[in-house]
Protein backbone atom coordinates (compact mmCIF):
# COMPACT_ATOMS: atom_id res chain seq x y z
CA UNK A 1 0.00 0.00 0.00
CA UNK A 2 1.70 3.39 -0.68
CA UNK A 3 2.62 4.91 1.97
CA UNK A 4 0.83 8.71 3.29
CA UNK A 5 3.98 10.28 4.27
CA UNK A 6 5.63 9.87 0.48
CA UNK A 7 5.54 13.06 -1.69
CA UNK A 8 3.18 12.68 -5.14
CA UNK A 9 4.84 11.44 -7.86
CA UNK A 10 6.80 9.06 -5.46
CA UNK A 11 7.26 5.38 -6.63
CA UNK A 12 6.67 3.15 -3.98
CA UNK A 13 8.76 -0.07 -3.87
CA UNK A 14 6.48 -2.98 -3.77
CA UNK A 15 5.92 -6.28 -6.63
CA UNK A 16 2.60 -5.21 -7.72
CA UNK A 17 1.25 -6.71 -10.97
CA UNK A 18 0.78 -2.78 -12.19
CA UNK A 19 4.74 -3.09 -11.45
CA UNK A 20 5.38 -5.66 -13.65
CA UNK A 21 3.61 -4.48 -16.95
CA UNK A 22 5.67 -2.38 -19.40
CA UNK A 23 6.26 1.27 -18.49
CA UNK A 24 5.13 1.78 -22.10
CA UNK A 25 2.48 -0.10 -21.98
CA UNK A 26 1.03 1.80 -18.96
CA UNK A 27 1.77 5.56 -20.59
CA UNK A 28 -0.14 4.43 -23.80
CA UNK A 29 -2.88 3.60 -21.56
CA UNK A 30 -3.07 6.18 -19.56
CA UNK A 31 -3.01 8.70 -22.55
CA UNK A 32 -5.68 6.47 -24.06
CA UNK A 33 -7.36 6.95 -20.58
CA UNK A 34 -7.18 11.05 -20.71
CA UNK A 35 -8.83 10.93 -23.92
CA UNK A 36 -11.71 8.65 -22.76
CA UNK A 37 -12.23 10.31 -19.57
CA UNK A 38 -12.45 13.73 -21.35
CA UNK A 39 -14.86 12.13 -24.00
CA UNK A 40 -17.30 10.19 -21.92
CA UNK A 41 -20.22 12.83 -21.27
CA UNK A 42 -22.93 10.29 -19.49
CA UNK A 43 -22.69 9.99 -15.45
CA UNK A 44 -23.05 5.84 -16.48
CA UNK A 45 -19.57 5.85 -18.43
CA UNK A 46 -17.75 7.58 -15.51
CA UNK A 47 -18.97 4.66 -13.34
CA UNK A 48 -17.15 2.51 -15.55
CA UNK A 49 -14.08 4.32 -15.61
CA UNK A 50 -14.60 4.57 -11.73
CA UNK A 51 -14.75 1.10 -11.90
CA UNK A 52 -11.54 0.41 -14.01
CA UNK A 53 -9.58 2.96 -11.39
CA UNK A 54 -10.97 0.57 -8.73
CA UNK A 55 -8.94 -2.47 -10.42
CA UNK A 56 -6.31 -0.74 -11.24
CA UNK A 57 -5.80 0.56 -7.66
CA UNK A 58 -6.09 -2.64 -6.58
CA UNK A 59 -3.44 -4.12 -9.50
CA UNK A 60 -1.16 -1.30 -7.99
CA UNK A 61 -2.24 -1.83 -3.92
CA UNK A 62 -2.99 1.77 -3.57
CA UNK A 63 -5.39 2.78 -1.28
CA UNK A 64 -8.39 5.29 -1.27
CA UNK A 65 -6.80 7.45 1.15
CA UNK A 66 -4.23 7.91 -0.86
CA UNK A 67 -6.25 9.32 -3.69
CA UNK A 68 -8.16 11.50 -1.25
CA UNK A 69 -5.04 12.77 -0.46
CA UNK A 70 -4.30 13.76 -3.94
CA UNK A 71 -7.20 15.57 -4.45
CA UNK A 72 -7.35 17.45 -1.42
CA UNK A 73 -4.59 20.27 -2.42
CA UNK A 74 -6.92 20.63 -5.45
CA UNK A 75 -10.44 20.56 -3.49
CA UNK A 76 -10.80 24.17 -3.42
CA UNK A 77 -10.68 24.03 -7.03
CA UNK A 78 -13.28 21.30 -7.26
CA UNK A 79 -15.18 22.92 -5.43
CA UNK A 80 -15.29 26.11 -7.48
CA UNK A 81 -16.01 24.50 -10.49
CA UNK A 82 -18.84 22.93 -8.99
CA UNK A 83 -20.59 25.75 -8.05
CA UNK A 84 -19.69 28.03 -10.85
CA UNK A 85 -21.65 25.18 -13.07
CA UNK A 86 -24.57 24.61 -10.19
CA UNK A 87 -25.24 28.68 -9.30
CA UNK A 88 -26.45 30.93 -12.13
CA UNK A 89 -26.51 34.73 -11.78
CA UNK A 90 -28.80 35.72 -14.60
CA UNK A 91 -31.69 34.29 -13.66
CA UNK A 92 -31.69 31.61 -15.50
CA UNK A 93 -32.01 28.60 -13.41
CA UNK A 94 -34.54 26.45 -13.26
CA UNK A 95 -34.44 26.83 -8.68
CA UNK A 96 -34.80 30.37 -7.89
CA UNK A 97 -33.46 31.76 -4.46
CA UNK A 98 -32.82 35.46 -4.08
CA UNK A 99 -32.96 38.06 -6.66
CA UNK A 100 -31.45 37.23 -9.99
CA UNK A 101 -29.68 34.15 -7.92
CA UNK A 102 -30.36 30.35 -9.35
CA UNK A 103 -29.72 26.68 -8.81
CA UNK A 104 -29.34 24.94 -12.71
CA UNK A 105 -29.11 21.30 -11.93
CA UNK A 106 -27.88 20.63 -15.52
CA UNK A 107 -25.15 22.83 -14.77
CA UNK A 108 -24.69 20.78 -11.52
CA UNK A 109 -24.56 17.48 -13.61
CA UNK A 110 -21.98 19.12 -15.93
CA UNK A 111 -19.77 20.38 -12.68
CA UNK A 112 -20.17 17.18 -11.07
CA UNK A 113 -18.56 15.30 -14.26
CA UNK A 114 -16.03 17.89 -14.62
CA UNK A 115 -15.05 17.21 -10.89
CA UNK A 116 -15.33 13.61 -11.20
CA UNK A 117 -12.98 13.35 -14.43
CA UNK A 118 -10.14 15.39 -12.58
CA UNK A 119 -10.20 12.91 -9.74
CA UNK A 120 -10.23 10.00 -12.12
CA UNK A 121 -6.89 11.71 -13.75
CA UNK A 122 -5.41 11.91 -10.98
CA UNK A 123 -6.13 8.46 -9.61
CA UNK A 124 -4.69 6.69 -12.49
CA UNK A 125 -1.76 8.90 -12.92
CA UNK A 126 -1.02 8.36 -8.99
CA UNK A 127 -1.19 4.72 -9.85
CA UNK A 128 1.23 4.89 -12.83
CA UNK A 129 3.88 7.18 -10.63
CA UNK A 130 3.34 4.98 -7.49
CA UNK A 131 4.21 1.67 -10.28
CA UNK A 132 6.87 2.99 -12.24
CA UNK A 133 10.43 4.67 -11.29
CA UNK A 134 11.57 7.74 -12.85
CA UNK A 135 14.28 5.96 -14.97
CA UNK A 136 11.93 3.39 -16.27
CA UNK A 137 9.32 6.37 -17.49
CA UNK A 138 12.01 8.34 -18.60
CA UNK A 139 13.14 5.40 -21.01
CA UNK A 140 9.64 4.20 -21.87
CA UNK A 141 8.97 8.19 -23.07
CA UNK A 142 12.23 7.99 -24.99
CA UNK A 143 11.57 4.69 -26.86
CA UNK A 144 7.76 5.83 -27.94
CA UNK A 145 9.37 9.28 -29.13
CA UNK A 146 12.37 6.77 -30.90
CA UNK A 147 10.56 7.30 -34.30
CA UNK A 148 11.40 11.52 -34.01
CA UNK A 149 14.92 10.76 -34.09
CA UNK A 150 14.16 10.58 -37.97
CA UNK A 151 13.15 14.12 -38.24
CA UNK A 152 15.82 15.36 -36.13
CA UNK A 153 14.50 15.42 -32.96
CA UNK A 154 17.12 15.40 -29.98
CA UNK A 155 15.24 12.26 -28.37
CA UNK A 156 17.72 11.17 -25.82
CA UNK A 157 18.03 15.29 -24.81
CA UNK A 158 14.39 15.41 -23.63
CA UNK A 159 14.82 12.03 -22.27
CA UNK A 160 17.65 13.16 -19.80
CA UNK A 161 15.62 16.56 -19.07
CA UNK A 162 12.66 14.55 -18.26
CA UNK A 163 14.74 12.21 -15.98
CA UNK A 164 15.89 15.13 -13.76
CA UNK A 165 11.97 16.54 -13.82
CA UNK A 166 10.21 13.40 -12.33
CA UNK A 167 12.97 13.61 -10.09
CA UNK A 168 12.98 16.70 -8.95
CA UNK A 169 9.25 16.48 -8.20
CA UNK A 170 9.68 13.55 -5.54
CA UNK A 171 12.69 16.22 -4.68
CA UNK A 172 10.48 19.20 -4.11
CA UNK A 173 8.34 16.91 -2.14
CA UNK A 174 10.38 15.67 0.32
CA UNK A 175 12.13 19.37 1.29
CA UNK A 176 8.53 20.54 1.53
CA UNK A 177 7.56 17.92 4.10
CA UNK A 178 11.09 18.39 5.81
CA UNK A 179 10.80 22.06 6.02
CA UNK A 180 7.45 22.02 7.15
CA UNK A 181 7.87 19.79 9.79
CA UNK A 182 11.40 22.06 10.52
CA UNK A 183 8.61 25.14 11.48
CA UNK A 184 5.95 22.72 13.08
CA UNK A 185 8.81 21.78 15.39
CA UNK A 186 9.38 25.36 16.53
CA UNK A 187 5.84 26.04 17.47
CA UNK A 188 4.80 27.42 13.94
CA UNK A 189 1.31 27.01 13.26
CA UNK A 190 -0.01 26.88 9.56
CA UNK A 191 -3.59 26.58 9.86
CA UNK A 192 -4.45 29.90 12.51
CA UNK A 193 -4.78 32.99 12.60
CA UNK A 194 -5.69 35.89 9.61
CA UNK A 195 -5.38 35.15 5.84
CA UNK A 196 -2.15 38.02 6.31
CA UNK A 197 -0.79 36.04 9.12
CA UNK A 198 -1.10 32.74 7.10
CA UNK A 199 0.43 33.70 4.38
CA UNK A 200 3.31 35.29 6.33
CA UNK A 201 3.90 32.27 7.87
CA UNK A 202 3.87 30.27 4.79
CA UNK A 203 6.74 32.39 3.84
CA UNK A 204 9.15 30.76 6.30
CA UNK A 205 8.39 27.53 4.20
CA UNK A 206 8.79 28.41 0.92
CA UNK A 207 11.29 30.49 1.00
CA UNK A 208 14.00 28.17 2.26
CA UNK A 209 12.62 25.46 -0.28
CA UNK A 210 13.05 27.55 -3.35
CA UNK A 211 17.18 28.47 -1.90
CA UNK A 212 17.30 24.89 -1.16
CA UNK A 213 16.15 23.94 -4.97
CA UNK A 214 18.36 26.21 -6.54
CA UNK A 215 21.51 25.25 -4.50
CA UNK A 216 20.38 21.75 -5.51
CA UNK A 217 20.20 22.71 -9.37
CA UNK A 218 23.69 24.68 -9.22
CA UNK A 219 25.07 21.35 -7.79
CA UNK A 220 23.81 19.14 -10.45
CA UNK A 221 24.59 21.58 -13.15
CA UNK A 222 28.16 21.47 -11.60
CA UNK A 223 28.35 17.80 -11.56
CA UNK A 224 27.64 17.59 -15.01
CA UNK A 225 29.78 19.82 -16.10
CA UNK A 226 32.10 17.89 -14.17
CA UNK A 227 31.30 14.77 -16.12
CA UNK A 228 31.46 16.39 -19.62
CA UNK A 229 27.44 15.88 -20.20
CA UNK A 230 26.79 17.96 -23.43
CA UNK A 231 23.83 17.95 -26.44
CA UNK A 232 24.06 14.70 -28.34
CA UNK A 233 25.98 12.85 -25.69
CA UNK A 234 23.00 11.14 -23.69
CA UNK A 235 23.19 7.49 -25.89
CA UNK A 236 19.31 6.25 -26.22
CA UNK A 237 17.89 3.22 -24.79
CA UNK A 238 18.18 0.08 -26.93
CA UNK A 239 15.03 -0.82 -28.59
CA UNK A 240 13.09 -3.17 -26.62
CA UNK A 241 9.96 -5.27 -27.95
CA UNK A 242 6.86 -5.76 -26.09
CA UNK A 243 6.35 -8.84 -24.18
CA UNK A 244 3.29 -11.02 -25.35
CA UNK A 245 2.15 -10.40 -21.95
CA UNK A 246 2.49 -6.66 -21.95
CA UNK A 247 0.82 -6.70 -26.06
CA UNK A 248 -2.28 -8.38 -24.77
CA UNK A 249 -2.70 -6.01 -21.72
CA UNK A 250 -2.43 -2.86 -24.59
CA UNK A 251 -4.33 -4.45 -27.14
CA UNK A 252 -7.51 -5.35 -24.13
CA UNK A 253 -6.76 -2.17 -22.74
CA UNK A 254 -7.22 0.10 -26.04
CA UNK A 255 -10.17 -1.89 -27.34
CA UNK A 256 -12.41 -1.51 -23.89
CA UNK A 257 -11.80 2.10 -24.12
CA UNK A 258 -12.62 2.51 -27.75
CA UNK A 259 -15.98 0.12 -27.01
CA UNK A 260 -16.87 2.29 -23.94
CA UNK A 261 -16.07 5.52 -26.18
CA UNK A 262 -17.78 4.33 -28.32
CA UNK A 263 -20.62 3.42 -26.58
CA UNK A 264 -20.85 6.81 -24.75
CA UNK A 265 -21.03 9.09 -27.91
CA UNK A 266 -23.91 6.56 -29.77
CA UNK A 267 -25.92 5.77 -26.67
């Protein structure tokens, strides 16, 4: 189960059946996923894909809490674009409560499937991070752009740059939480007292963690300097077929999406 005190974007070391399918196979899906997620418009078709996270957090052990979690720096968010699609200001909602004021519930259907496709994104992206290192994305990203290479396309550049981003974010992560608990630890509290005073005290927080990032950036930069690392001198991963395995997972994958798509649109 993945652990609550591990920064998002973390992957969390445990033989999982998500673990063991291809890192490709997994990004293909999960692009597949963002366009079927974006494209389903009944409340019946985000069950299903509710359903599908619900096996797929269980392929990857990661629990509910965990997704909650994710969603709850965003919730404020959520929230907003619920009720900017539930409250009308013009009058034109079908519930009427003060002045010019109204409830549309077909708005609220519309917010609610907004809402509920941003959690479902971020459910099966958590499961894909929490599955897959950063070197094993970083190669899988690399071999699916491998066909760019032809068009002159530094591949193996964005590759390497893409490496040090996934990495940084499980970085960022861990100085927050260290920092954080730094203040709590001197009697700092984060959660009282005036918006002013809040955001004052967030200050001691971020502040050291964006010195703390850009010492850590000057230090790689230095280190690869030190090493000679220049454009055109990252060497690409060797190509690397699909395991029978891994095809039938992509090809069952890809054609339950396209059915429930499919069947979303016509129905």
């Amino acid at each position: 189960m993945a652990s609550m005190n591990k920064p998002l974007g973390s992957f969390v070391a445990a033989d999982t059946p998500l673990a063991r399918v291809d890192a490709r196979v997994k990004l293909l899906l999960l692009l597949a996923l963002t366009v079927l997620v974006f494209a389903a418009d009944k409340l019946w078709a985000i069950a299903c894909i509710y359903a599908f996270l619900a096996l797929v957090m269980r392929l990857s052990r990661m629990s509910t809490r965990a997704i909650a979690s994710t969603a709850k720096p965003v919730s404020v968010i959520l929230a907003f674009t619920l009720m900017a699609n539930l409250v009308s200001c013009d009058g034109t909602g079908a519930v009427a409560l003060a002045g010019p004021v109204s409830l549309d519930p077909a708005g609220g259907v519309r917010g609610l499937l907004a809402v509920l496709r941003i959690v479902a994104l971020l459910g099966f992206s958590l499961c894909v991070s929490a599955s897959t290192t950063p070197p094993q994305l970083s190669d899988a990203c690399i071999r699916l752009m491998s066909p760019l290479t032809h068009l002159g396309v530094p591949v193996a550049d964005i590759g390497s740059v893409l490496s040090l981003a996934l990495r940084f974010i499980s970085v960022v992560g861990e100085e927050f939480q260290r920092i954080q608990l730094a203040q709590r630890a001197r009697g700092v509290e984060f959660d009282q007292g005036t918006l002013r005073h809040r955001i004052s005290v967030w200050t001691s927080v971020f502040t050291p963690l964006i010195v703390g990032l850009f010492r850590r950036a000057d230090r790689l930069a230095e280190s690869m300097a030190a090493r000679c690392y220049a454009e055109g001198s990252t060497a690409a991963p060797r190509p690397a077929p699909l395991a029978a395995r891994d095809r039938a997972i992509l090809m069952g994958g890809l054609a339950s999406m396209l059915a429930l798509g499919a069947a979303s649109l016509l129905l």
